[in-house]
PDB file of N, CA and C in Angstrom:
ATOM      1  N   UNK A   1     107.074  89.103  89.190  1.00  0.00           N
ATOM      2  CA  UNK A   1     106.095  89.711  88.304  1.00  0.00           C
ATOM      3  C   UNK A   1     106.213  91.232  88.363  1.00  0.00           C
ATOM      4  N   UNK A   2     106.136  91.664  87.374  1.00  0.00           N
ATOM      5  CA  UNK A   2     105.339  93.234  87.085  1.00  0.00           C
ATOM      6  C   UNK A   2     104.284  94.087  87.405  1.00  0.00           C
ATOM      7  N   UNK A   3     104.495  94.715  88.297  1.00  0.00           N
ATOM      8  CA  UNK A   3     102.949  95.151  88.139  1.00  0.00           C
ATOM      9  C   UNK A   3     103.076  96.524  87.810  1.00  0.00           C
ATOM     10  N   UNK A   4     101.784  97.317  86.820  1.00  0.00           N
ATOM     11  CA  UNK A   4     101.846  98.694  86.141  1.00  0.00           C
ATOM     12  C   UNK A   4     100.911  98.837  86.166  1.00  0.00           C
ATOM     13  N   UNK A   5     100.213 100.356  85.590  1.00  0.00           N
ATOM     14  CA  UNK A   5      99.186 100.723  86.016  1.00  0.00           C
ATOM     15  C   UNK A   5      98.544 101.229  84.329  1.00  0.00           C
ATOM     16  N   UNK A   6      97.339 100.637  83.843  1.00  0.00           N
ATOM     17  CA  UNK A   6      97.168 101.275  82.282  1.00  0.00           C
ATOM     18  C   UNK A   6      96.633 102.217  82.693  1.00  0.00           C
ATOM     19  N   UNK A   7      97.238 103.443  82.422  1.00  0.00           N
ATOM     20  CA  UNK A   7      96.463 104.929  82.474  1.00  0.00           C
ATOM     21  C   UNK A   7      95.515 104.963  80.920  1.00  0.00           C
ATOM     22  N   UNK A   8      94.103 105.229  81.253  1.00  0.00           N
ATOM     23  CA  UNK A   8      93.423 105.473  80.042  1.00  0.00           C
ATOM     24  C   UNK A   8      92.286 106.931  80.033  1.00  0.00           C
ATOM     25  N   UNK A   9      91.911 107.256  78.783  1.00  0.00           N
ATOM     26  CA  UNK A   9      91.690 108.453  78.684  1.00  0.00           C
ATOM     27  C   UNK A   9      89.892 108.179  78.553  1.00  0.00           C
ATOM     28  N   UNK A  10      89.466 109.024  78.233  1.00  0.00           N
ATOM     29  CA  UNK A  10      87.560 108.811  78.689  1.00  0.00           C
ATOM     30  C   UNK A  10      87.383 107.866  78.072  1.00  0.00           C
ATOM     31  N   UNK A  11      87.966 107.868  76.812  1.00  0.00           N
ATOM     32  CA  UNK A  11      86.935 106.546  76.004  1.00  0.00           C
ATOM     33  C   UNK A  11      87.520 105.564  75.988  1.00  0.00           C
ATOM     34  N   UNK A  12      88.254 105.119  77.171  1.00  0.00           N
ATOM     35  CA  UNK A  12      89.224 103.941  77.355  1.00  0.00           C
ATOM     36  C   UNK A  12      90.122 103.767  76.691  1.00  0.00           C
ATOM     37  N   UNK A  13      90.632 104.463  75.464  1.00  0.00           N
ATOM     38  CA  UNK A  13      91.759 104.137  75.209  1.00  0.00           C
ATOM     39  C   UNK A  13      93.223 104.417  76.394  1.00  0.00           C
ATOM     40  N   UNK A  14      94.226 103.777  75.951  1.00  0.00           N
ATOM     41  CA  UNK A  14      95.090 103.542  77.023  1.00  0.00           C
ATOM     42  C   UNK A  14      96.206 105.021  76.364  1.00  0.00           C
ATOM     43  N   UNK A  15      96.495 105.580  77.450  1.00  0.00           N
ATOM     44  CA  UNK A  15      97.572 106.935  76.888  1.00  0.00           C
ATOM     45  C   UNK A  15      99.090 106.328  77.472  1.00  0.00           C
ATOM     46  N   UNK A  16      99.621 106.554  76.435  1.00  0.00           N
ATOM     47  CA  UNK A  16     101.362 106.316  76.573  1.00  0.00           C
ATOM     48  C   UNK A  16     101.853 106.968  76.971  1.00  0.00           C
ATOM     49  N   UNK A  17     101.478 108.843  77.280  1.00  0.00           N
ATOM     50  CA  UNK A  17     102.155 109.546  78.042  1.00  0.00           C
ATOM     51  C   UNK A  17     101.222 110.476  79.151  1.00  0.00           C
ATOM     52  N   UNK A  18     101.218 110.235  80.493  1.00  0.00           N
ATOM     53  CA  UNK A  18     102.795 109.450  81.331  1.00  0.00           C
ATOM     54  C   UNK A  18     102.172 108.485  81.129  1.00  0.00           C
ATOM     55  N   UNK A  19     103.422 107.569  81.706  1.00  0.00           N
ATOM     56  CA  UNK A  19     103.330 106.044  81.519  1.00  0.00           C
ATOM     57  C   UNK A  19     103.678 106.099  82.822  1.00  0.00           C
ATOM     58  N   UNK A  20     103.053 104.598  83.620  1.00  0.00           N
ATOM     59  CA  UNK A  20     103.224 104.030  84.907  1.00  0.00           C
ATOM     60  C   UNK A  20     104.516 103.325  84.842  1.00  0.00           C
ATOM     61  N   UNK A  21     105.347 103.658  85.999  1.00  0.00           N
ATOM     62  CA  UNK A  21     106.431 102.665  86.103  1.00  0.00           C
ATOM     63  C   UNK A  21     106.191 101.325  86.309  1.00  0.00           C
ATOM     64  N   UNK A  22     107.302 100.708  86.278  1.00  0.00           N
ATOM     65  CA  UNK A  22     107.037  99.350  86.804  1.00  0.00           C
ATOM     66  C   UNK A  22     107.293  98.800  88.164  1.00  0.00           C
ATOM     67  N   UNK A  23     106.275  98.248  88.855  1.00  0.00           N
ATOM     68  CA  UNK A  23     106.827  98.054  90.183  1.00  0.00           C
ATOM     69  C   UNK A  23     106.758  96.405  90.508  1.00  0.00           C
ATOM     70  N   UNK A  24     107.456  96.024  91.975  1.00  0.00           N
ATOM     71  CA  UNK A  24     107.903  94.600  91.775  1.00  0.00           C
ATOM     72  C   UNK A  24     106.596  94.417  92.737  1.00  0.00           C
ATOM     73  N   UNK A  25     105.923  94.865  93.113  1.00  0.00           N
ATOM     74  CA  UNK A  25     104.530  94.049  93.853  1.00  0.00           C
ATOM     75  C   UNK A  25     103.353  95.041  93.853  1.00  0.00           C
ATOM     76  N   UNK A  26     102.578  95.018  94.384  1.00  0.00           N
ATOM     77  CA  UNK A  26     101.322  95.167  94.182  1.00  0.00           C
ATOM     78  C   UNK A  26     101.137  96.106  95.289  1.00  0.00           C
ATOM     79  N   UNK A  27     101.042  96.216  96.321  1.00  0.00           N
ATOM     80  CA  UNK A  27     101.416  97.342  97.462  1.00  0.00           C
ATOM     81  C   UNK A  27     102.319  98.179  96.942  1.00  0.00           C
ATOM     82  N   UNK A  28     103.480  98.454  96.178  1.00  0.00           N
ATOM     83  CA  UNK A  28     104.186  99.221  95.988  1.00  0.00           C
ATOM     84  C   UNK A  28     103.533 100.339  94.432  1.00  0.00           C
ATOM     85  N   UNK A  29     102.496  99.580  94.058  1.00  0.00           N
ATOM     86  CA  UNK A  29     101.907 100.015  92.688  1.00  0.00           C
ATOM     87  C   UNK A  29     100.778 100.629  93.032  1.00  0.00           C
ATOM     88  N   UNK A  30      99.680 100.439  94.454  1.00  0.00           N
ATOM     89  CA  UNK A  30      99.243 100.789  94.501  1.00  0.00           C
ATOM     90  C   UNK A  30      99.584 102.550  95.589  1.00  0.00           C
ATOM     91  N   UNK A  31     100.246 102.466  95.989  1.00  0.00           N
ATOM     92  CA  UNK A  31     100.909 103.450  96.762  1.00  0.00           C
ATOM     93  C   UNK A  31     101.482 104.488  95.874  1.00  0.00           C
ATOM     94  N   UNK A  32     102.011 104.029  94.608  1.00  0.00           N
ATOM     95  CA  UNK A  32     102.669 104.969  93.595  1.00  0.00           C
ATOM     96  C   UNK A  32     101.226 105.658  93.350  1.00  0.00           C
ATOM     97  N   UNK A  33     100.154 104.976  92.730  1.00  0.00           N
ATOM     98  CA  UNK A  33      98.884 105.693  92.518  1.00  0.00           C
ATOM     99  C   UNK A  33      98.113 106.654  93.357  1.00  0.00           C
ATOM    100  N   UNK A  34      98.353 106.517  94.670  1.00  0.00           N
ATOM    101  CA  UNK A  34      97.942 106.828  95.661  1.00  0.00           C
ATOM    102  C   UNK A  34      98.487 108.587  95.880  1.00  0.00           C
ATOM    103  N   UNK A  35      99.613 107.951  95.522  1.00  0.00           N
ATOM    104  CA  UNK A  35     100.888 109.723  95.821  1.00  0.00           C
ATOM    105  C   UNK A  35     100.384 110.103  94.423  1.00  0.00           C
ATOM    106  N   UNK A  36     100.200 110.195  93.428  1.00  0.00           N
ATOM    107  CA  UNK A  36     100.549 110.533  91.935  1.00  0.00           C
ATOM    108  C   UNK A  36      99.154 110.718  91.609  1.00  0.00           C
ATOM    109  N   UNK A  37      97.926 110.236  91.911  1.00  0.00           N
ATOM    110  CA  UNK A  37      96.079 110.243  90.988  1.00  0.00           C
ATOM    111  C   UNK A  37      96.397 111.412  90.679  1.00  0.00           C
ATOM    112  N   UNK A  38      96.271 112.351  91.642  1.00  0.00           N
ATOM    113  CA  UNK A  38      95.750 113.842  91.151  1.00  0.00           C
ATOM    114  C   UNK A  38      96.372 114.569  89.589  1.00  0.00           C
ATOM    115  N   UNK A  39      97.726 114.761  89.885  1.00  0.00           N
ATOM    116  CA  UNK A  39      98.718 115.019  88.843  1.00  0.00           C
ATOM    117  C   UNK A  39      98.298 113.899  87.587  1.00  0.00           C
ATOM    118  N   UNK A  40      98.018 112.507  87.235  1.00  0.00           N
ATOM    119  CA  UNK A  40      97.685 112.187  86.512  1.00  0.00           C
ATOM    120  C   UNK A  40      96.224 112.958  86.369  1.00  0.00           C
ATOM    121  N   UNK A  41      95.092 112.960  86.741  1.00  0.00           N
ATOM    122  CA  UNK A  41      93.980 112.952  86.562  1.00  0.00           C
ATOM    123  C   UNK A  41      93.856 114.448  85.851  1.00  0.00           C
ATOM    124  N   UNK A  42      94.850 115.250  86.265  1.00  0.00           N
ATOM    125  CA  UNK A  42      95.222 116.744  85.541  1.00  0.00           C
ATOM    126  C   UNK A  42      95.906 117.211  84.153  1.00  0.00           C
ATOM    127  N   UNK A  43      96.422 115.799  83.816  1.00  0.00           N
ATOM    128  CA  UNK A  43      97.043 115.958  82.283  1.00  0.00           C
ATOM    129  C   UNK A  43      96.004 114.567  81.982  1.00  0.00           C
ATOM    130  N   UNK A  44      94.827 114.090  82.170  1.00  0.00           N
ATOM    131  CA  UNK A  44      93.946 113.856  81.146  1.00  0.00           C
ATOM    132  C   UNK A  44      93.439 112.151  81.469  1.00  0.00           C
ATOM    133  N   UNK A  45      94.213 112.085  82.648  1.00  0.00           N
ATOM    134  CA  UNK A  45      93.872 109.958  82.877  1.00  0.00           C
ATOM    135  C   UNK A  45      92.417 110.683  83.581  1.00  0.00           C
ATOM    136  N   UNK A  46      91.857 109.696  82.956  1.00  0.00           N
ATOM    137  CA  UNK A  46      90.029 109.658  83.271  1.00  0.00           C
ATOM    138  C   UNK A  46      90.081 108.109  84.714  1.00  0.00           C
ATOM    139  N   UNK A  47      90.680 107.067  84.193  1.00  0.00           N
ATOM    140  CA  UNK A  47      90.645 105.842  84.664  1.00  0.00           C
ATOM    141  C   UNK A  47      91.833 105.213  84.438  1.00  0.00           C
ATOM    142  N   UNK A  48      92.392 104.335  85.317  1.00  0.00           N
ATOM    143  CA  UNK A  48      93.238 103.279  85.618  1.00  0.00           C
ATOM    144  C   UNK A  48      92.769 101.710  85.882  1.00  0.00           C
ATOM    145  N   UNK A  49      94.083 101.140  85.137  1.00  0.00           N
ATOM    146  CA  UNK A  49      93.617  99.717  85.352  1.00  0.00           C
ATOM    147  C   UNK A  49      94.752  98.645  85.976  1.00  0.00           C
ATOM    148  N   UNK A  50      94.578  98.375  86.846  1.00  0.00           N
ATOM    149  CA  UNK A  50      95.926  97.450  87.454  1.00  0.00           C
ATOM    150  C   UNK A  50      96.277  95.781  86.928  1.00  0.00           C
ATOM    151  N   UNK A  51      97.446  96.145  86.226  1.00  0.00           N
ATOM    152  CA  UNK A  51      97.860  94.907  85.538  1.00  0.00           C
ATOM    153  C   UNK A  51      99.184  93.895  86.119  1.00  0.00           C
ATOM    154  N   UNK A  52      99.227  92.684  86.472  1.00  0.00           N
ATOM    155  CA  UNK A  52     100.493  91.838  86.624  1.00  0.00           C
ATOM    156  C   UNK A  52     100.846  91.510  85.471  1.00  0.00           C
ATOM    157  N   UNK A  53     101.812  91.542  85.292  1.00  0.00           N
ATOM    158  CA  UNK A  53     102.354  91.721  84.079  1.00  0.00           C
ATOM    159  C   UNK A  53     100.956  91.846  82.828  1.00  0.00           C
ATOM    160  N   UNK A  54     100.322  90.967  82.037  1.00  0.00           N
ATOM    161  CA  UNK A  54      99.881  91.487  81.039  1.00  0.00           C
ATOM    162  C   UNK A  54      98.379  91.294  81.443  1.00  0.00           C
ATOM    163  N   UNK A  55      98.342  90.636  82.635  1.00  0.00           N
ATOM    164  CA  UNK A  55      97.088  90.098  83.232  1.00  0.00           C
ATOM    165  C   UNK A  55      96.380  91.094  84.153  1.00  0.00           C
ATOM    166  N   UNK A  56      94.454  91.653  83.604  1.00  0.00           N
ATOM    167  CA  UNK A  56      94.638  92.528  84.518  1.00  0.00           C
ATOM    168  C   UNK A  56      93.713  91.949  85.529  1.00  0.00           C
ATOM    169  N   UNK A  57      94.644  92.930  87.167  1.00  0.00           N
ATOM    170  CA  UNK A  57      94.277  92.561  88.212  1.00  0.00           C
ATOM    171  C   UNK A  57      92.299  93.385  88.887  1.00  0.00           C
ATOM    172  N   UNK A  58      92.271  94.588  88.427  1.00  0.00           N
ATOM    173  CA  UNK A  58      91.210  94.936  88.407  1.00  0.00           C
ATOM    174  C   UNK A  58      91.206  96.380  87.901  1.00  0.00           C
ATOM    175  N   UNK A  59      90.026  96.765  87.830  1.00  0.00           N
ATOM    176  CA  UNK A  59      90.085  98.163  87.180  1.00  0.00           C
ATOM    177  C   UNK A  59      88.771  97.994  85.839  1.00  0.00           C
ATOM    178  N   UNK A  60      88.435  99.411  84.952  1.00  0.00           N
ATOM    179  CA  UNK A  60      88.936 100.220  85.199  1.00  0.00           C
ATOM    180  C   UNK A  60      88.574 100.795  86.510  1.00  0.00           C
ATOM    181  N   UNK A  61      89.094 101.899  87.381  1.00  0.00           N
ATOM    182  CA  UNK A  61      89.079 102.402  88.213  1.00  0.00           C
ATOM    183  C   UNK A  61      88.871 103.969  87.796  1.00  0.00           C
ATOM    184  N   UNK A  62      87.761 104.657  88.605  1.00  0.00           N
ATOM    185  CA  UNK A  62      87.839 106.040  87.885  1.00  0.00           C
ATOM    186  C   UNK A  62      88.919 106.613  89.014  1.00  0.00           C
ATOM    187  N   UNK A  63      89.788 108.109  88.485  1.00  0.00           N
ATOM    188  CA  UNK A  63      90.551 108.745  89.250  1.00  0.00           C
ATOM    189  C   UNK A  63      89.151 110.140  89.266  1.00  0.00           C
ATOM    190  N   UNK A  64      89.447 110.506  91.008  1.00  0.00           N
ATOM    191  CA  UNK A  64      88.520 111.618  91.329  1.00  0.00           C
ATOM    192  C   UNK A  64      88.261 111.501  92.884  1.00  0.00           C
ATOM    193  N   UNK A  65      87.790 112.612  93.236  1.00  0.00           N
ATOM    194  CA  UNK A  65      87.586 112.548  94.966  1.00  0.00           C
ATOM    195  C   UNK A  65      86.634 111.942  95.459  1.00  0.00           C
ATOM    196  N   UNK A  66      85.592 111.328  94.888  1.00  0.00           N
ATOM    197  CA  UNK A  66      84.479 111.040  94.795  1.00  0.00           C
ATOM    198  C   UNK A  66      84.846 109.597  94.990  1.00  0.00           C
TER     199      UNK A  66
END
């Protein structure tokens, strides 16, 4: 399976750029997010949503220190 991350913008729509890679498990997807929130959360991702392939696993999730 796939797992990716829908980056979306305040009003939930989902933004195509950046786009989340694709990773082969779920520990490895969440670790990419982990290194990377900030820099997303700075060109405009409000929230994330964690998907296996088209199925999502949970989310949205807000990005922030809080």
């Amino acid at each position: 399976m796939t797992w990716t991350w829908r980056l979306e913008s305040v009003d939930g729509s989902e933004l195509s750029d950046p786009a989340s890679p694709a990773h082969s498990n779920q520990s490895d997807a969440e670790s990419w997010l982990g290194e990377h929130w900030r820099e997303l959360a700075a060109v405009g991702v409000i929230q994330v949503t964690l998907l296996e392939a088209d199925k999502q696993v949970y989310g949205p999730m807000p990005l922030g220190e809080d």
